[in-house]
N, C-alpha and C. Protein backbone atom coordinates (compact mmCIF):
# COMPACT_ATOMS: atom_id res chain seq x y z
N UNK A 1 3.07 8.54 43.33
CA UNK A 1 1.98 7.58 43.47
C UNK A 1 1.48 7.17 42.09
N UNK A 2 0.62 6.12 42.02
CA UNK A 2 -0.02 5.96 40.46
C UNK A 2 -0.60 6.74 40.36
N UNK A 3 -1.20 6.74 38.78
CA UNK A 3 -1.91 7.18 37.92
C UNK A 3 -3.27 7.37 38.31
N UNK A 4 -4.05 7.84 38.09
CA UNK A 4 -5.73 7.20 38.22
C UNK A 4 -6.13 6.31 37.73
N UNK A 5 -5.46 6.69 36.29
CA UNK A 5 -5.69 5.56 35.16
C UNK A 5 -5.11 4.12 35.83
N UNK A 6 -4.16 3.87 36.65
CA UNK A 6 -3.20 2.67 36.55
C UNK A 6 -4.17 2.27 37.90
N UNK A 7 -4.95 3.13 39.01
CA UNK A 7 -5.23 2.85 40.28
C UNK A 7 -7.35 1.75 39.95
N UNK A 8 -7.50 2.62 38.26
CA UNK A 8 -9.20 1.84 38.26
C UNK A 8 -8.17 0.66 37.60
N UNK A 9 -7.50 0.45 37.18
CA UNK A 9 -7.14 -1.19 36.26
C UNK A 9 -7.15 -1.47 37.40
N UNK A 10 -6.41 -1.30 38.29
CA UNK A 10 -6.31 -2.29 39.88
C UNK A 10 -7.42 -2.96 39.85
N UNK A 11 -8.39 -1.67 40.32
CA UNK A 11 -9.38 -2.13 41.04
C UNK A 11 -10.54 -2.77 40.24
N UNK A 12 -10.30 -2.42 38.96
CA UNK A 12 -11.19 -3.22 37.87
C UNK A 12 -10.88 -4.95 37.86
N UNK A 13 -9.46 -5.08 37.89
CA UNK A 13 -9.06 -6.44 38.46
C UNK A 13 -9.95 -7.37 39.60
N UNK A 14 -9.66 -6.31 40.85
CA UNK A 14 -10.18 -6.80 41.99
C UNK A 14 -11.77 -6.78 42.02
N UNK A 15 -12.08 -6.21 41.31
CA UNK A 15 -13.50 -6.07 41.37
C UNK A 15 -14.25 -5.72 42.66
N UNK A 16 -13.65 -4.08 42.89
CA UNK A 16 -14.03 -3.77 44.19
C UNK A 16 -15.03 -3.06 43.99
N UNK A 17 -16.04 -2.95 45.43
CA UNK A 17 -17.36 -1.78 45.17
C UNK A 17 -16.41 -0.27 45.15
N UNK A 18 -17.64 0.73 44.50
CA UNK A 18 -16.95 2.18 45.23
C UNK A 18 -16.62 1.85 46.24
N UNK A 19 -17.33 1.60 47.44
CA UNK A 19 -16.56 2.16 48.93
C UNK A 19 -15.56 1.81 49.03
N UNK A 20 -15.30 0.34 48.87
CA UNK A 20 -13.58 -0.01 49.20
C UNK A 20 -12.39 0.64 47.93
N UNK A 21 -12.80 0.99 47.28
CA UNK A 21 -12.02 1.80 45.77
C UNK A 21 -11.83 3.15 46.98
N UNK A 22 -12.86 3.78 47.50
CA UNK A 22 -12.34 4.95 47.80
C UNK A 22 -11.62 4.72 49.48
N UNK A 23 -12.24 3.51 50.00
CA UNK A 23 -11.04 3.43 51.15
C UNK A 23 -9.38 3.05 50.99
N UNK A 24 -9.53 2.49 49.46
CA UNK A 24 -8.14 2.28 49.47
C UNK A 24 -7.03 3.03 48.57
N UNK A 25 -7.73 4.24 47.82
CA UNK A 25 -7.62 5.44 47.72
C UNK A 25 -6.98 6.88 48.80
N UNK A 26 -8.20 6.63 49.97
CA UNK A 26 -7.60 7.24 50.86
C UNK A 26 -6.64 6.50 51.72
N UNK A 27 -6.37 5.73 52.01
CA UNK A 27 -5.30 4.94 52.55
C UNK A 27 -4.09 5.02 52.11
N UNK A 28 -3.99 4.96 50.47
CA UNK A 28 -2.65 5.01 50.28
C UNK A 28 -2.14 6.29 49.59
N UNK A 29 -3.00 7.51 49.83
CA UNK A 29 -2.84 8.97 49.97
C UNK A 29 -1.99 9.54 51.02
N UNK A 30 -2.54 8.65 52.27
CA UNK A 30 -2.30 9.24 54.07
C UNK A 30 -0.70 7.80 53.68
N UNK A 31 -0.95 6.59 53.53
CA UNK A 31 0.64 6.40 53.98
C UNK A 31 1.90 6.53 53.15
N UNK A 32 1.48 7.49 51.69
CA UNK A 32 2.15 8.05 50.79
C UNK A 32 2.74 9.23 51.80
N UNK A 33 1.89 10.40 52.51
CA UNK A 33 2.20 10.98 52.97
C UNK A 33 2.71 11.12 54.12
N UNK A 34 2.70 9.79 54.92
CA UNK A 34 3.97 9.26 56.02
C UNK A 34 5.39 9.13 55.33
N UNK A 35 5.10 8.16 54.30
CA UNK A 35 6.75 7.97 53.69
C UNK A 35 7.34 9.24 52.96
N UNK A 36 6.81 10.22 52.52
CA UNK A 36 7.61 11.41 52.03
C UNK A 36 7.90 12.05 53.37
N UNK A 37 7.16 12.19 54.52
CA UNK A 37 7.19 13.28 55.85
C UNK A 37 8.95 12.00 55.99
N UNK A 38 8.99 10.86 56.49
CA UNK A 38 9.75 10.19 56.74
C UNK A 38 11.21 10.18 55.90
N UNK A 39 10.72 10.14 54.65
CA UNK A 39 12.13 10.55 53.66
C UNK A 39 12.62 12.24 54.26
N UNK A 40 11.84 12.95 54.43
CA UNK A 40 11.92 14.05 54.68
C UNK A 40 12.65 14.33 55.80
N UNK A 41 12.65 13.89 56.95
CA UNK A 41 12.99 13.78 58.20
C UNK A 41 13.82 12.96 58.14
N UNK A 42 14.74 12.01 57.04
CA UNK A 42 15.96 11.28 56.88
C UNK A 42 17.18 11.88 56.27
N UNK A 43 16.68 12.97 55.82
CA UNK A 43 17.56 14.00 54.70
C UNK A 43 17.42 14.95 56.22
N UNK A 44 16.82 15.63 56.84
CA UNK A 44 17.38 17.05 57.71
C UNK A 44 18.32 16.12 58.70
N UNK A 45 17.91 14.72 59.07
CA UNK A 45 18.63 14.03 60.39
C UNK A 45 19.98 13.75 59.60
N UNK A 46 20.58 14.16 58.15
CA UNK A 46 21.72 13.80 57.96
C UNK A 46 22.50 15.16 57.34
N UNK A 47 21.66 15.95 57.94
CA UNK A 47 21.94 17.38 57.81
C UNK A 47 22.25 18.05 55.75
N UNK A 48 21.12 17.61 55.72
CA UNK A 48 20.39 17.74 54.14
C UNK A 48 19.72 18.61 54.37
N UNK A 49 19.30 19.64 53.05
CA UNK A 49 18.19 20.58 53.17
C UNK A 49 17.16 19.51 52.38
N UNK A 50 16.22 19.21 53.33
CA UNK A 50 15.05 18.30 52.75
C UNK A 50 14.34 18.82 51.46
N UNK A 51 14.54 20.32 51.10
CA UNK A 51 13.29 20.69 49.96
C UNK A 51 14.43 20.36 48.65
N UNK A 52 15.42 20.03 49.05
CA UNK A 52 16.26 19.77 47.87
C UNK A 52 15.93 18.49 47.26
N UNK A 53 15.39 17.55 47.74
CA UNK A 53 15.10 16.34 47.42
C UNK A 53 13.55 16.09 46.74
N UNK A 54 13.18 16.01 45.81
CA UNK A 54 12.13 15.58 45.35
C UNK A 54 11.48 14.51 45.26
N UNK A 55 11.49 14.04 46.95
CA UNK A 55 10.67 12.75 47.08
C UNK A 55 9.83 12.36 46.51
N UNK A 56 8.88 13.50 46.83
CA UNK A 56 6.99 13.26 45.52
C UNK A 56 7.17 12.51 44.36
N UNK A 57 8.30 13.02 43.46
CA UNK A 57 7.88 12.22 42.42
C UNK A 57 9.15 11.35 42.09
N UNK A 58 9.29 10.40 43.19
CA UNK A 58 10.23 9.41 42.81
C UNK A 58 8.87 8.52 42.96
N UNK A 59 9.07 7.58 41.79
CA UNK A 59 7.96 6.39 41.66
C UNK A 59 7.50 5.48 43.31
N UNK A 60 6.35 5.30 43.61
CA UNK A 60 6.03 4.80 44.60
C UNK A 60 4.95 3.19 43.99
N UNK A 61 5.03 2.02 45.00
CA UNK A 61 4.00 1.02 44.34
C UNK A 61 3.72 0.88 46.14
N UNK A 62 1.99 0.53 45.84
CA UNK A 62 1.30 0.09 46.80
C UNK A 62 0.98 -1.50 46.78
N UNK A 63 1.41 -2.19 47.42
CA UNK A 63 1.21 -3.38 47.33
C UNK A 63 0.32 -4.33 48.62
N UNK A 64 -0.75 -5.25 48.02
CA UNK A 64 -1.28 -6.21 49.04
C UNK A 64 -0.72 -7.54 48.86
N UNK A 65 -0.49 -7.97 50.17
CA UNK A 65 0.30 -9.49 50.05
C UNK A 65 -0.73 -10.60 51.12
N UNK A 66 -1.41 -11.33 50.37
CA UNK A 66 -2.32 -12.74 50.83
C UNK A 66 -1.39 -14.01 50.78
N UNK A 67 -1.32 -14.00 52.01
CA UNK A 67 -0.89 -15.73 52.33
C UNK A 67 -1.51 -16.70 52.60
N UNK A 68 -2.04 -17.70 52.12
CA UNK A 68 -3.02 -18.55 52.14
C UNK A 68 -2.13 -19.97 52.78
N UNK A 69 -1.34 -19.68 53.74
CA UNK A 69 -1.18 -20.49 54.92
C UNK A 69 -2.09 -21.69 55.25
N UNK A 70 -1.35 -23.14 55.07
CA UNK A 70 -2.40 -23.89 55.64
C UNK A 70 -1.02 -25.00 56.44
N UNK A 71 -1.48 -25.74 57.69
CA UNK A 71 -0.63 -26.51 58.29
C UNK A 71 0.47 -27.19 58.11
N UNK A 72 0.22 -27.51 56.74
CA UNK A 72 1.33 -28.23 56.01
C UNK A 72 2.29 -27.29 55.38
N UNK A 73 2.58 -25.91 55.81
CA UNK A 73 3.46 -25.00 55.28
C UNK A 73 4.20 -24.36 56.56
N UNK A 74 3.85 -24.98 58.04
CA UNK A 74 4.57 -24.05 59.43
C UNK A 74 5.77 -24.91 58.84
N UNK A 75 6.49 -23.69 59.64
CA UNK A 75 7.59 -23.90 59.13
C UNK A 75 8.53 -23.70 58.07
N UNK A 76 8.15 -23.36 56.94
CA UNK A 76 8.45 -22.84 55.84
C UNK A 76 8.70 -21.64 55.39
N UNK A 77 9.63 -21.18 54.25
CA UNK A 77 9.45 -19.67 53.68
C UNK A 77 8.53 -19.19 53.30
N UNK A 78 8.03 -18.39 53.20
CA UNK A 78 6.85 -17.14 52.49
C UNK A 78 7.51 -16.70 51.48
N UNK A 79 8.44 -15.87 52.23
CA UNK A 79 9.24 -14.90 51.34
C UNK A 79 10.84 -15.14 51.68
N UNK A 80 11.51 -15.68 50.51
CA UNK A 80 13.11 -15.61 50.74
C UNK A 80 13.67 -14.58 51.36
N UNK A 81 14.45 -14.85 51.93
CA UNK A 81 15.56 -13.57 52.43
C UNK A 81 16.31 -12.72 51.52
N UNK A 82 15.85 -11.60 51.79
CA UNK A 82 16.44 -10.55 50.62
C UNK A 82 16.43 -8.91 51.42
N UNK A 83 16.83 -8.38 50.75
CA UNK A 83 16.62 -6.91 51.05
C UNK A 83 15.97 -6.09 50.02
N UNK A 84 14.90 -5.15 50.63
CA UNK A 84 14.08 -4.10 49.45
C UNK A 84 15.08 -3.30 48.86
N UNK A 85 14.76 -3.41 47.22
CA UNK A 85 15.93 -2.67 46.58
C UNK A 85 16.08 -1.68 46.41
N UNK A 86 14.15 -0.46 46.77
CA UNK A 86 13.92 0.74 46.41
C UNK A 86 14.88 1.44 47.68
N UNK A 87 14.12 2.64 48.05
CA UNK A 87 14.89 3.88 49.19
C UNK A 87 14.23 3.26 50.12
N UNK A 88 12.84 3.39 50.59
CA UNK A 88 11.96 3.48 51.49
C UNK A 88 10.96 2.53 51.44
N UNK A 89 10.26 1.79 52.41
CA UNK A 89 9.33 0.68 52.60
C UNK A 89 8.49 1.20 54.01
N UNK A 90 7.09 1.12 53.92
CA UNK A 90 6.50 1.11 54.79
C UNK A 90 5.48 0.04 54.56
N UNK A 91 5.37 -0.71 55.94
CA UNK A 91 4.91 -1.73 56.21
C UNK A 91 3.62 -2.12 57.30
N UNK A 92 2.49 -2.04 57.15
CA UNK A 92 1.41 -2.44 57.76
C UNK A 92 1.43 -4.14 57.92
N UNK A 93 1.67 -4.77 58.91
CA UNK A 93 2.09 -5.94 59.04
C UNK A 93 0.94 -6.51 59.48
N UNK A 94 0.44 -8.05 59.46
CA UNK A 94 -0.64 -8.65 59.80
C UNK A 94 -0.76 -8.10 61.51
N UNK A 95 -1.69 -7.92 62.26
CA UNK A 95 -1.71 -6.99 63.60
C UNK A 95 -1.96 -8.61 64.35
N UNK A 96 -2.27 -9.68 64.06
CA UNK A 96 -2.92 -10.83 64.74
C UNK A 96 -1.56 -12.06 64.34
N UNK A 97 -1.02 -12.72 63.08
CA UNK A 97 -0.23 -13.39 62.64
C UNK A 97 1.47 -13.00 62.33
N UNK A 98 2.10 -13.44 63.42
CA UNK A 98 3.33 -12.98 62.73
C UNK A 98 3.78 -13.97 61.89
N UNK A 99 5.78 -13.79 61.87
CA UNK A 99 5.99 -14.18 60.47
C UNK A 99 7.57 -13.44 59.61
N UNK A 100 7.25 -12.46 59.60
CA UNK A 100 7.96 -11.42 59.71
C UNK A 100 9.77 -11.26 60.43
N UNK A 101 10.80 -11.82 59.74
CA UNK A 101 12.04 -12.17 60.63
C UNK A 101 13.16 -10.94 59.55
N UNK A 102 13.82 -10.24 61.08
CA UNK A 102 14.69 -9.30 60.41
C UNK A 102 16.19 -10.06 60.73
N UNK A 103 17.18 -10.06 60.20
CA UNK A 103 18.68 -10.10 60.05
C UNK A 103 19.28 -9.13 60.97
N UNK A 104 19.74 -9.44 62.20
CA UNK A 104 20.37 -8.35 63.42
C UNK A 104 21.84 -8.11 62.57
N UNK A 105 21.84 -7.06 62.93
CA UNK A 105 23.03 -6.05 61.91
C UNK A 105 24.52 -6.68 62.28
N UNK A 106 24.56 -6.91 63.93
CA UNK A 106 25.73 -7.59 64.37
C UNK A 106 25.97 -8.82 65.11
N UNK A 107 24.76 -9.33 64.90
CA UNK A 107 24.67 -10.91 65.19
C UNK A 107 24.69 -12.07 63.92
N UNK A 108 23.76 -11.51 63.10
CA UNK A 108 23.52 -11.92 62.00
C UNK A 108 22.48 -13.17 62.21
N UNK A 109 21.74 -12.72 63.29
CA UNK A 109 21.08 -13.99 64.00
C UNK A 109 19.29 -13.14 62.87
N UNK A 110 18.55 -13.83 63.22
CA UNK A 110 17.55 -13.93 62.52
C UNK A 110 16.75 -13.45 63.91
N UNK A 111 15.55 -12.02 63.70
CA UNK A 111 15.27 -11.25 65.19
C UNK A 111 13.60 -11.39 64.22
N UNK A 112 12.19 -12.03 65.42
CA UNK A 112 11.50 -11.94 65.04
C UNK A 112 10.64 -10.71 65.47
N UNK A 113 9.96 -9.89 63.92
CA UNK A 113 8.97 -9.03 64.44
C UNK A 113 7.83 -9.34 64.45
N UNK A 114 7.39 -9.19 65.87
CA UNK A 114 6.07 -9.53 66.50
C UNK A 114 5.38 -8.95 66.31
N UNK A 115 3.59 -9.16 65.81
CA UNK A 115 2.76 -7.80 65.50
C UNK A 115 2.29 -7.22 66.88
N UNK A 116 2.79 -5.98 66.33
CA UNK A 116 2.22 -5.08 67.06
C UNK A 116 0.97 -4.32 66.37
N UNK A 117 -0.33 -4.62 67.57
CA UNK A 117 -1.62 -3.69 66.60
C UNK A 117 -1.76 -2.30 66.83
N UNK A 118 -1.59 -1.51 65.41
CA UNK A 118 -1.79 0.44 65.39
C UNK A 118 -0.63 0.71 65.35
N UNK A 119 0.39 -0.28 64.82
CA UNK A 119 2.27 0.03 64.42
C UNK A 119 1.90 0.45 62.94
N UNK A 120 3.35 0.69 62.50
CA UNK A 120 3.87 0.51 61.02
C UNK A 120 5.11 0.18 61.18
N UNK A 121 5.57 -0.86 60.81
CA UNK A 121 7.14 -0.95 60.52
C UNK A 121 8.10 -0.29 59.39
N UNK A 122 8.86 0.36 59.27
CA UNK A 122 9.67 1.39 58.60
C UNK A 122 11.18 0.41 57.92
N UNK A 123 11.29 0.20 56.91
CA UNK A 123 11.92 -0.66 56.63
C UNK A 123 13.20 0.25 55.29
N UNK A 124 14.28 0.36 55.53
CA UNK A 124 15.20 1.67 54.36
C UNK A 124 15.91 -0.09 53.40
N UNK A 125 15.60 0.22 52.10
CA UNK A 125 16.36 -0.26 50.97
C UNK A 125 17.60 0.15 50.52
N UNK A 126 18.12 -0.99 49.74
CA UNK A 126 19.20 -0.47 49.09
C UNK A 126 19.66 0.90 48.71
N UNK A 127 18.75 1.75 48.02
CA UNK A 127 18.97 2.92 47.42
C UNK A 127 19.26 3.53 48.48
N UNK A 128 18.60 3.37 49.80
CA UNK A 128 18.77 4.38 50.83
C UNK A 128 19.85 4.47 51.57
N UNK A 129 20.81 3.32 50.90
CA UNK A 129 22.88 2.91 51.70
C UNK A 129 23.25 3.75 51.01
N UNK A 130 22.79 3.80 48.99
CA UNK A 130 23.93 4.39 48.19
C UNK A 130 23.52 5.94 48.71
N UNK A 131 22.09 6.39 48.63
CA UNK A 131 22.16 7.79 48.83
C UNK A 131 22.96 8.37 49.92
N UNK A 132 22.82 7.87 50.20
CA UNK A 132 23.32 8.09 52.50
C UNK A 132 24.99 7.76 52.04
N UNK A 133 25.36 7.39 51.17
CA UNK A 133 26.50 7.31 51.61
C UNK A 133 27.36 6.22 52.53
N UNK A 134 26.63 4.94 52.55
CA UNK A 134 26.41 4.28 53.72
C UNK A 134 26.01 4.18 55.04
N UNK A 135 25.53 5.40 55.26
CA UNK A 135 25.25 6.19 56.83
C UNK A 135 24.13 5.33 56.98
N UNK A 136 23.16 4.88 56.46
CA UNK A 136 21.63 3.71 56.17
C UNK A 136 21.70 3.04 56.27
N UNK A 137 21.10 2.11 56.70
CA UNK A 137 21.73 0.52 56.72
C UNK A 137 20.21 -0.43 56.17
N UNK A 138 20.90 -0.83 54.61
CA UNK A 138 19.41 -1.99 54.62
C UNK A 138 19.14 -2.96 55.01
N UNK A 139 18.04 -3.16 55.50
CA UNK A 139 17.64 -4.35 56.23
C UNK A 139 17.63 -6.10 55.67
N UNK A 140 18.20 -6.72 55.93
CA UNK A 140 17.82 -8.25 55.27
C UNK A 140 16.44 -8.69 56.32
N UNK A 141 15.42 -9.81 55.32
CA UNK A 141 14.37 -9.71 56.38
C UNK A 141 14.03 -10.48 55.10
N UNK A 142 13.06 -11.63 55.76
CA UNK A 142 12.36 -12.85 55.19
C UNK A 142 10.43 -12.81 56.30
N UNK A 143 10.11 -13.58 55.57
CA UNK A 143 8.99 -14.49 56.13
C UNK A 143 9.03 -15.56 56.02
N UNK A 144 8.38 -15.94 57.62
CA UNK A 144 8.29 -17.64 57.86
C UNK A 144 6.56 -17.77 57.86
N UNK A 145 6.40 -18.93 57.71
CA UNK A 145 5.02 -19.54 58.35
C UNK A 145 5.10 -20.06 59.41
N UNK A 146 4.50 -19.00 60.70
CA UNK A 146 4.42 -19.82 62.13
C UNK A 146 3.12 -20.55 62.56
N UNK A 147 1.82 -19.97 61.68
CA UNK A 147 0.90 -20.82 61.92
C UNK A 147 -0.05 -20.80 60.61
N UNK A 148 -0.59 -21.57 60.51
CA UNK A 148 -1.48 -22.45 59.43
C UNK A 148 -3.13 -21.71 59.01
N UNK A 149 -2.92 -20.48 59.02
CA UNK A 149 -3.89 -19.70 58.70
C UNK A 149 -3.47 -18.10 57.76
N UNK A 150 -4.39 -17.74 57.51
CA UNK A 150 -4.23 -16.98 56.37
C UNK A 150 -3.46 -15.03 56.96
N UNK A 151 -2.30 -14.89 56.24
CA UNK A 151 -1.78 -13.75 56.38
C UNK A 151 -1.95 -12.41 55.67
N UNK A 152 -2.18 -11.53 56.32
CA UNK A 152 -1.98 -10.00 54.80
C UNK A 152 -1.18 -9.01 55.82
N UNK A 153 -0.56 -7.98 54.46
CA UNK A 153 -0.10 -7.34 54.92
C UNK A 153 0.02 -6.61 53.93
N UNK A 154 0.12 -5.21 54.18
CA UNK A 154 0.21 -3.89 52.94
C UNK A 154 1.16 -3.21 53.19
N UNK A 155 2.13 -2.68 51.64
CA UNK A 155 3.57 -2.08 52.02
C UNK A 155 3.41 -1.34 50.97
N UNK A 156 3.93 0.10 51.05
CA UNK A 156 4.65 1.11 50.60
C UNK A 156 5.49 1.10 50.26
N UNK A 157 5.64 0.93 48.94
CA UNK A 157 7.43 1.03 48.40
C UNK A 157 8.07 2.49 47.59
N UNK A 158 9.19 3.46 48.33
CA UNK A 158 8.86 4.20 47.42
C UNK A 158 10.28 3.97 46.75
N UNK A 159 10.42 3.85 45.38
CA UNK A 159 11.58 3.13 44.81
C UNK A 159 13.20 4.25 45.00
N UNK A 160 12.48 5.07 43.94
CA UNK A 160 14.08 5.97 43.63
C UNK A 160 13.79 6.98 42.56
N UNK A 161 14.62 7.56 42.15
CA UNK A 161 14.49 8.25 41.14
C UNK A 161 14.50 7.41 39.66
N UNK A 162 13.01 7.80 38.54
CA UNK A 162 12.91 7.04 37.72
C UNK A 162 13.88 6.99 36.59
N UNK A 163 14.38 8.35 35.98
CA UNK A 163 15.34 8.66 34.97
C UNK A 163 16.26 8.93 35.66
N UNK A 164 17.13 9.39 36.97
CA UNK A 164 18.03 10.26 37.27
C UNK A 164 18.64 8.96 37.92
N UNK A 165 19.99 9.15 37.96
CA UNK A 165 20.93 7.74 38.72
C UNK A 165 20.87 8.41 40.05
N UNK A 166 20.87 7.79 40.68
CA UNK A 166 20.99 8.16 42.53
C UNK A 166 22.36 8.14 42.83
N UNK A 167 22.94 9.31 43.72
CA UNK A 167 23.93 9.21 44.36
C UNK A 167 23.86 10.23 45.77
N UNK A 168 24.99 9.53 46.21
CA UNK A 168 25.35 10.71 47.79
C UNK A 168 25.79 11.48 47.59
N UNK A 169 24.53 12.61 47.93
CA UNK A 169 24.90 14.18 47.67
C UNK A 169 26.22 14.56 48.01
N UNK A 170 26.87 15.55 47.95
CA UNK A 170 28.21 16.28 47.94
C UNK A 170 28.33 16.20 49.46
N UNK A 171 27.26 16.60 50.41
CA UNK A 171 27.60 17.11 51.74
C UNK A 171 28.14 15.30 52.86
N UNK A 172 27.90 14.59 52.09
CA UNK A 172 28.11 13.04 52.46
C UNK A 172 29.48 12.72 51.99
N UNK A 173 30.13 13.10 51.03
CA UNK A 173 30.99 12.80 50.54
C UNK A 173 32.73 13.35 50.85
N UNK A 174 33.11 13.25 51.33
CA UNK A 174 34.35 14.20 51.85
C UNK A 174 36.31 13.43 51.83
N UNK A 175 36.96 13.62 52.65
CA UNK A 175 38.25 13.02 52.44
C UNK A 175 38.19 11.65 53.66
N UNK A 176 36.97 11.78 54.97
CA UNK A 176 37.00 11.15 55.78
C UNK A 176 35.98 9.94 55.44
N UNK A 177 35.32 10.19 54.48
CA UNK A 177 33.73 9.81 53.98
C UNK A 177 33.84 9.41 52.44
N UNK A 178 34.66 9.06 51.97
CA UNK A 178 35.02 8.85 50.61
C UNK A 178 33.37 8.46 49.79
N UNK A 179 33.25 8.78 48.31
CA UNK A 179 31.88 7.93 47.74
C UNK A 179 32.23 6.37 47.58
N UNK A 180 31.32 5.61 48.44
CA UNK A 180 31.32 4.44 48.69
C UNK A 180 30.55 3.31 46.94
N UNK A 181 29.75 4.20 46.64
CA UNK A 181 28.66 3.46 45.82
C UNK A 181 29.26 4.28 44.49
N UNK A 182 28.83 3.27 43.12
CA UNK A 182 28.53 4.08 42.04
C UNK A 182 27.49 4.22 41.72
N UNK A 183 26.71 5.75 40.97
CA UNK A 183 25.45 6.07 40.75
C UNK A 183 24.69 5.01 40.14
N UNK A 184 23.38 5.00 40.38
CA UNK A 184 22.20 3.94 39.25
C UNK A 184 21.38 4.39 39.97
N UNK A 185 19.94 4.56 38.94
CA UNK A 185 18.82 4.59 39.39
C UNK A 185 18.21 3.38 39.04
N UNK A 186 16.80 3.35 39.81
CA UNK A 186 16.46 2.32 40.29
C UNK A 186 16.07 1.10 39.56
N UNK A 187 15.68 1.70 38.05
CA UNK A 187 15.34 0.22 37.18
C UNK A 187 16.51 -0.20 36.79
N UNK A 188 17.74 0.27 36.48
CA UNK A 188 19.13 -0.49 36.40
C UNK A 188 19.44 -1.00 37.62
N UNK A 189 18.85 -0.34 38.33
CA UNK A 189 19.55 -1.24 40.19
C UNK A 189 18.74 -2.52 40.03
N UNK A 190 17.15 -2.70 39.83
CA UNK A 190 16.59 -4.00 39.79
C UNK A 190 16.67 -4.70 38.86
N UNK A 191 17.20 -4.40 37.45
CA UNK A 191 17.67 -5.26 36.64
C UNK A 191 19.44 -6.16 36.78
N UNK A 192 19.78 -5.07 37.83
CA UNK A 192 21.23 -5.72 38.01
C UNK A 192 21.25 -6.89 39.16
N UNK A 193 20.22 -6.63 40.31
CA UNK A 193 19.55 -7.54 40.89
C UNK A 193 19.01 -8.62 40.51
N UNK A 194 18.32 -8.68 39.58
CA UNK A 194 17.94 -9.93 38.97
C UNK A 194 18.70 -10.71 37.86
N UNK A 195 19.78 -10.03 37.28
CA UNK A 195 20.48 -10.28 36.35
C UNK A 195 21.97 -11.19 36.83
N UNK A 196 22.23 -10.11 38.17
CA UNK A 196 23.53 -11.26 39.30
C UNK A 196 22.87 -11.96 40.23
N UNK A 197 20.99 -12.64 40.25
CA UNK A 197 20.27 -13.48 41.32
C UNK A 197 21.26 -12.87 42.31
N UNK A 198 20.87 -11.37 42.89
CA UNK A 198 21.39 -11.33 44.23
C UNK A 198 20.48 -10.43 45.10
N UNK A 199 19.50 -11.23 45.64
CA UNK A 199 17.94 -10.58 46.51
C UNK A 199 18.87 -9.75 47.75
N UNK A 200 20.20 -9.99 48.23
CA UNK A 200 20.58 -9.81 49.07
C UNK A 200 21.78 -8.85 49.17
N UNK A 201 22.33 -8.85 47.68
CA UNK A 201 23.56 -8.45 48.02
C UNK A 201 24.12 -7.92 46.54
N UNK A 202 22.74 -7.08 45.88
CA UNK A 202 23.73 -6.44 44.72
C UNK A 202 24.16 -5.11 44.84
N UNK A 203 24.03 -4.60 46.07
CA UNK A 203 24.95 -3.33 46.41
C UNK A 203 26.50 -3.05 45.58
N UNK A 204 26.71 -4.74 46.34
CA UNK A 204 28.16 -4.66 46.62
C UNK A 204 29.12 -4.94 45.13
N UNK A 205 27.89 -4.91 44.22
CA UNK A 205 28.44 -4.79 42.96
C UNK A 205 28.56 -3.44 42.41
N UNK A 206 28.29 -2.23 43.01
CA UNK A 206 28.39 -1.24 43.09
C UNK A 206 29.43 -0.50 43.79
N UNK A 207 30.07 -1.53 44.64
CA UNK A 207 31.15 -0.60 45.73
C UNK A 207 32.27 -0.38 44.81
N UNK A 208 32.59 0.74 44.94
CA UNK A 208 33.87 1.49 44.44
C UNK A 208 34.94 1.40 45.45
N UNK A 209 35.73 0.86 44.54
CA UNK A 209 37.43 0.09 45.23
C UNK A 209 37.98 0.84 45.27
N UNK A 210 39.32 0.76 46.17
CA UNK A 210 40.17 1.99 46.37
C UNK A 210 40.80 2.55 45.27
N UNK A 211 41.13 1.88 44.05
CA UNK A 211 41.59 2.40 42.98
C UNK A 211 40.09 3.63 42.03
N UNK A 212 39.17 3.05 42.63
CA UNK A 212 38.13 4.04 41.71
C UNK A 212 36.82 3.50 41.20
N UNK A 213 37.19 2.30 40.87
CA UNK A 213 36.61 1.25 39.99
C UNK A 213 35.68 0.60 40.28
């Protein structure tokens, strides 16, 4: 999670009272501690010893997103189609405005998520194909403007490991299961992302060919 130091610049920005400084404090304490229970419970479901993984301190960002939607934008992008590049995303979605369109894995059709109010949507990134081994699957997923009024929504990103390159542990890797990905951690993964403009698809600059390479 941040700093203290990095969490008053926020809020020195926003120019919030105490109370909302400490509601949004405790807020992103409790859904810090959904997405590690969740990383946690993604490593035993792939038959990982979870304490081997040091979720806690892979870098996490809390983010608020204001859409200032007005009529002359239905219809339109919000947000390009891309996929999150970190491991893990948790998503508090507007509970009243959707918007929100995921990429069906074998249609390739465009599937809208509808708000649901007292959800969270659970969303796995890039990092979370290479760790897994491909066993993960990241999501492609955009926003539209369906109606002409104002959107928010708050997401959990927890990226990757900051110094250490990410790869699929040993128990993923086998003669049937070959290593699919080459290692990078996550600020070379988002610089290689922005460097080949590929919001969607710089995995696959990572796939290791049958020769090795």
């Amino acid at each position: 999670m941040a700093s203290s130091h990095s969490l008053n610049a926020f809020f020195d920005q926003l120019g919030v009272s105490p109370h909302q400084r400490d509601t949004i404090v405790k807020y992103s304490e409790a859904i810090h501690g959904v997405a590690m229970e969740i990383a946690q419970k993604l490593a035993e479901g792939l038959g990982l010893n979870a304490e081997d993984y040091l979720f806690k301190e892979w870098p996490c960002q809390l983010r608020m997103n204001k859409y200032n939607y007005t009529p002359d934008y239905v219809g339109s992008t919000g947000v390009i189609l891309h996929t999150d590049p970190g491991f893990l995303t948790i998503l508090q979605d507007d509970e009243a405005v959707g918007g929100l369109e995921a990429v069906h894995k074998d249609t390739s059709e465009f599937v809208a998520i509808d708000p649901m109010p007292g959800s969270l949507i659970v969303n796995l990134g890039d990092l979370a194909t290479i760790w897994s081994n491909g066993r993960l699957w990241t999501v492609k997923h955009r926003v539209q403007c369906y109606e002409g009024t104002i959107r928010v929504s708050i997401a959990c990103f927890v990226f990757g490991p900051k110094d250490v390159a990410l790869e699929a542990p040993p128990e993923l890797v086998d003669s049937d299961h070959p290593r699919l990905y080459k290692s990078m951690n996550f600020e070379d993964y988002r610089m290689l992302r922005i460097s080949t403009k590929s919001p969607t698809g710089a995995i696959q600059h990572l796939r290791i060919t049958a020769s090795g390479k």
